[in-house]
C-alpha atoms as a PDB file:
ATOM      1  CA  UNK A   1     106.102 137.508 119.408  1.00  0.00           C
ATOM      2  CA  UNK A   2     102.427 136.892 119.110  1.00  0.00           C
ATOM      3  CA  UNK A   3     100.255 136.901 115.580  1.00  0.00           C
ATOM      4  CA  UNK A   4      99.058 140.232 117.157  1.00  0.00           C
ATOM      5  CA  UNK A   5     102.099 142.164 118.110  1.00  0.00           C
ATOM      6  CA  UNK A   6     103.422 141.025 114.794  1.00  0.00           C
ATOM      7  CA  UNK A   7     100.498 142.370 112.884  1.00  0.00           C
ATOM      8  CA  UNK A   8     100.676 145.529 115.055  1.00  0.00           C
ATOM      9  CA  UNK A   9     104.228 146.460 114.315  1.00  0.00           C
ATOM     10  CA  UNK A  10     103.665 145.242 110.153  1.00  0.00           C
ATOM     11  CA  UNK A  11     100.622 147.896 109.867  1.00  0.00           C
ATOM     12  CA  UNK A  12     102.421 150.223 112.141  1.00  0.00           C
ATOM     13  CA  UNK A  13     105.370 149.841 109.121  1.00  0.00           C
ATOM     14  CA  UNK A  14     102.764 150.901 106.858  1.00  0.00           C
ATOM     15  CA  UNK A  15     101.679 146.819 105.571  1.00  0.00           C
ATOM     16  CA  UNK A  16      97.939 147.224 105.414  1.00  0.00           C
ATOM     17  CA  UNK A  17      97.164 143.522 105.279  1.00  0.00           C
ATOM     18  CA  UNK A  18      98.655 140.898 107.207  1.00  0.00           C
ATOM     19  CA  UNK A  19      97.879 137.132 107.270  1.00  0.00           C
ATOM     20  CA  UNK A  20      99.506 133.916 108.217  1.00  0.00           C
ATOM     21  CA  UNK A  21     100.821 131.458 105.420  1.00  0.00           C
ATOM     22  CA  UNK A  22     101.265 127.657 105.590  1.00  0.00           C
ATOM     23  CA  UNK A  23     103.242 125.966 102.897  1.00  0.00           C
ATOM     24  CA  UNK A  24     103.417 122.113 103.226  1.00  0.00           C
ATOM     25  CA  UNK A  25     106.625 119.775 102.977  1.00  0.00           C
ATOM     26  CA  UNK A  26     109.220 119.767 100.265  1.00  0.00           C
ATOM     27  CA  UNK A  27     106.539 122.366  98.316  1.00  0.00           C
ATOM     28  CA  UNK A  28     108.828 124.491  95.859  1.00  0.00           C
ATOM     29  CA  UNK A  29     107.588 127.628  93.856  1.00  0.00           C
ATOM     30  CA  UNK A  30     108.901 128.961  90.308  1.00  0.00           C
ATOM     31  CA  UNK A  31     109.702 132.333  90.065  1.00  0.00           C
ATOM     32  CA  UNK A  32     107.511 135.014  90.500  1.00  0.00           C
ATOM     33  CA  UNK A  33     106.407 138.399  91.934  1.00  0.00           C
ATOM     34  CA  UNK A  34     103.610 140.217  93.419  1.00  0.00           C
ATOM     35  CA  UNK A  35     102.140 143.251  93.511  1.00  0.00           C
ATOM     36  CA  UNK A  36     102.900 143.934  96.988  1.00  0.00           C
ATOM     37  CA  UNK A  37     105.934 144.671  98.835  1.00  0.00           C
ATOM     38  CA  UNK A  38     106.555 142.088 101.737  1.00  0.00           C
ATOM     39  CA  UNK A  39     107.262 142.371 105.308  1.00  0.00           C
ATOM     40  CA  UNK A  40     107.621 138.586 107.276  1.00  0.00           C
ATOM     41  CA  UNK A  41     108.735 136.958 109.629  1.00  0.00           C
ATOM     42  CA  UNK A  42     108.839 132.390 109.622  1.00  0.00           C
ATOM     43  CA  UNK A  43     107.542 131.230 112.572  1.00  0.00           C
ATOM     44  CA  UNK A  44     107.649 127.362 112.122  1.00  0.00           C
ATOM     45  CA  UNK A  45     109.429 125.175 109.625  1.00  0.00           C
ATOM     46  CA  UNK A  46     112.265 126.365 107.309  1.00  0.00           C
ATOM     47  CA  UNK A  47     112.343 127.928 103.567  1.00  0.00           C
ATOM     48  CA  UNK A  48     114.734 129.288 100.946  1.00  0.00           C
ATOM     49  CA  UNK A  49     114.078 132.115  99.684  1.00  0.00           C
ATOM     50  CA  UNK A  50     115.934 133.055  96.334  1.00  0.00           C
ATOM     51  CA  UNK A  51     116.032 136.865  94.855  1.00  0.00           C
ATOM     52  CA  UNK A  52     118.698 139.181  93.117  1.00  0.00           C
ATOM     53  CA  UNK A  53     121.235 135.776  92.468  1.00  0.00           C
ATOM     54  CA  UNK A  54     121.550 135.326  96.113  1.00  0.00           C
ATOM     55  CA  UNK A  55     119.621 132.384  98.636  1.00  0.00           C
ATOM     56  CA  UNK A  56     118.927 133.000 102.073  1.00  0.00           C
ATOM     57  CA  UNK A  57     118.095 129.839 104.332  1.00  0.00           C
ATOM     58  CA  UNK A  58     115.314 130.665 106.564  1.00  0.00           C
ATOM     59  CA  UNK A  59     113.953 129.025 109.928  1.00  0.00           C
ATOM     60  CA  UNK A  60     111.856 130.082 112.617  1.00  0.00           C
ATOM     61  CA  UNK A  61     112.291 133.512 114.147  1.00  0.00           C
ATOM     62  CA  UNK A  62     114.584 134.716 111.018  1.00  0.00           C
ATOM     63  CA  UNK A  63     112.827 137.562 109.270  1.00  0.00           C
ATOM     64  CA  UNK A  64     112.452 138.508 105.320  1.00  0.00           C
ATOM     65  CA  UNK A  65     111.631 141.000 102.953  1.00  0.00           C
ATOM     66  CA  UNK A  66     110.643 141.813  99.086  1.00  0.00           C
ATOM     67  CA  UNK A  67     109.941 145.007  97.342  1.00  0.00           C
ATOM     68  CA  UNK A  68     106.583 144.817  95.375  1.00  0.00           C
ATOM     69  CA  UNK A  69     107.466 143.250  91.870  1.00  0.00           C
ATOM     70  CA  UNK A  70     110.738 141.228  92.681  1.00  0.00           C
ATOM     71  CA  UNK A  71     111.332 138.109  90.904  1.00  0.00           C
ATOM     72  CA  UNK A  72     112.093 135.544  93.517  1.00  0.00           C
ATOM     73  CA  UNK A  73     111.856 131.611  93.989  1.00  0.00           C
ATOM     74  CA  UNK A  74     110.801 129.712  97.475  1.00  0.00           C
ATOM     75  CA  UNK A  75     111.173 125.955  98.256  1.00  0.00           C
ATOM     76  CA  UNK A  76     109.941 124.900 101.892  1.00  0.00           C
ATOM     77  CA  UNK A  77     111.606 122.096 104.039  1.00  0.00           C
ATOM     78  CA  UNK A  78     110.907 118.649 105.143  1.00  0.00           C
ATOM     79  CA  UNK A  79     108.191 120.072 107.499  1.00  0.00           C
ATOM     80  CA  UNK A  80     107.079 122.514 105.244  1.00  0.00           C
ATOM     81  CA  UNK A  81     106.897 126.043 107.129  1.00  0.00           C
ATOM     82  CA  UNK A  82     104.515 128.907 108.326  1.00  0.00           C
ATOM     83  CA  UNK A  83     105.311 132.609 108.035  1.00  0.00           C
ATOM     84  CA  UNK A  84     103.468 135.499 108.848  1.00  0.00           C
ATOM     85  CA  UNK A  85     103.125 138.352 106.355  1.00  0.00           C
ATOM     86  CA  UNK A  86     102.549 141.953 105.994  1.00  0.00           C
ATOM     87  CA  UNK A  87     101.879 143.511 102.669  1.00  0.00           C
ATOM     88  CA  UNK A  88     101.687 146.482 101.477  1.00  0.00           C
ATOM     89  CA  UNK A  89     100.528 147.419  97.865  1.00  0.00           C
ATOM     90  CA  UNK A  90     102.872 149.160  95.603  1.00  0.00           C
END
């Protein structure tokens, strides 16, 4: 799937805005949330992404989502990864 047909099928789901996000090696986030619901898919690298007590390990071509407001935690892999990401605004 291309950047395009990606961004095509997030708006198409109703995510407005859709951009590309790099997160370099080993980088690890403290909970948080935003003010948009998520739509995304990882397209290099790996990530786990913690929400609602459970972790989900995440590589290239695995998809995710998050309803606008969730509390969640991310840590990136040894390569850091790249997702693409369609939000739309609660």
């Amino acid at each position: 799937m291309t950047f395009e047909e990606f961004t095509q099928e997030a708006q198409a789901l109703g995510f407005a805005t859709v951009v590309a996000r790099d997160w370099p090696p080993l980088e690890e986030v403290a909970e948080h949330t935003h003010p948009f619901a998520v739509h995304a898919l990882v397209t290099q690298g790996e990530m786990w992404l913690s929400a609602n007590g459970t972790t989900e390990h995440l590589v290239a071509g695995q998809r995710f989502a998050l309803a606008a407001n969730q509390p969640h935690t991310e840590r990136y892999g040894a390569t850091g990864a790249t997702y693409w990401v369609g939000r739309k605004e609660a």
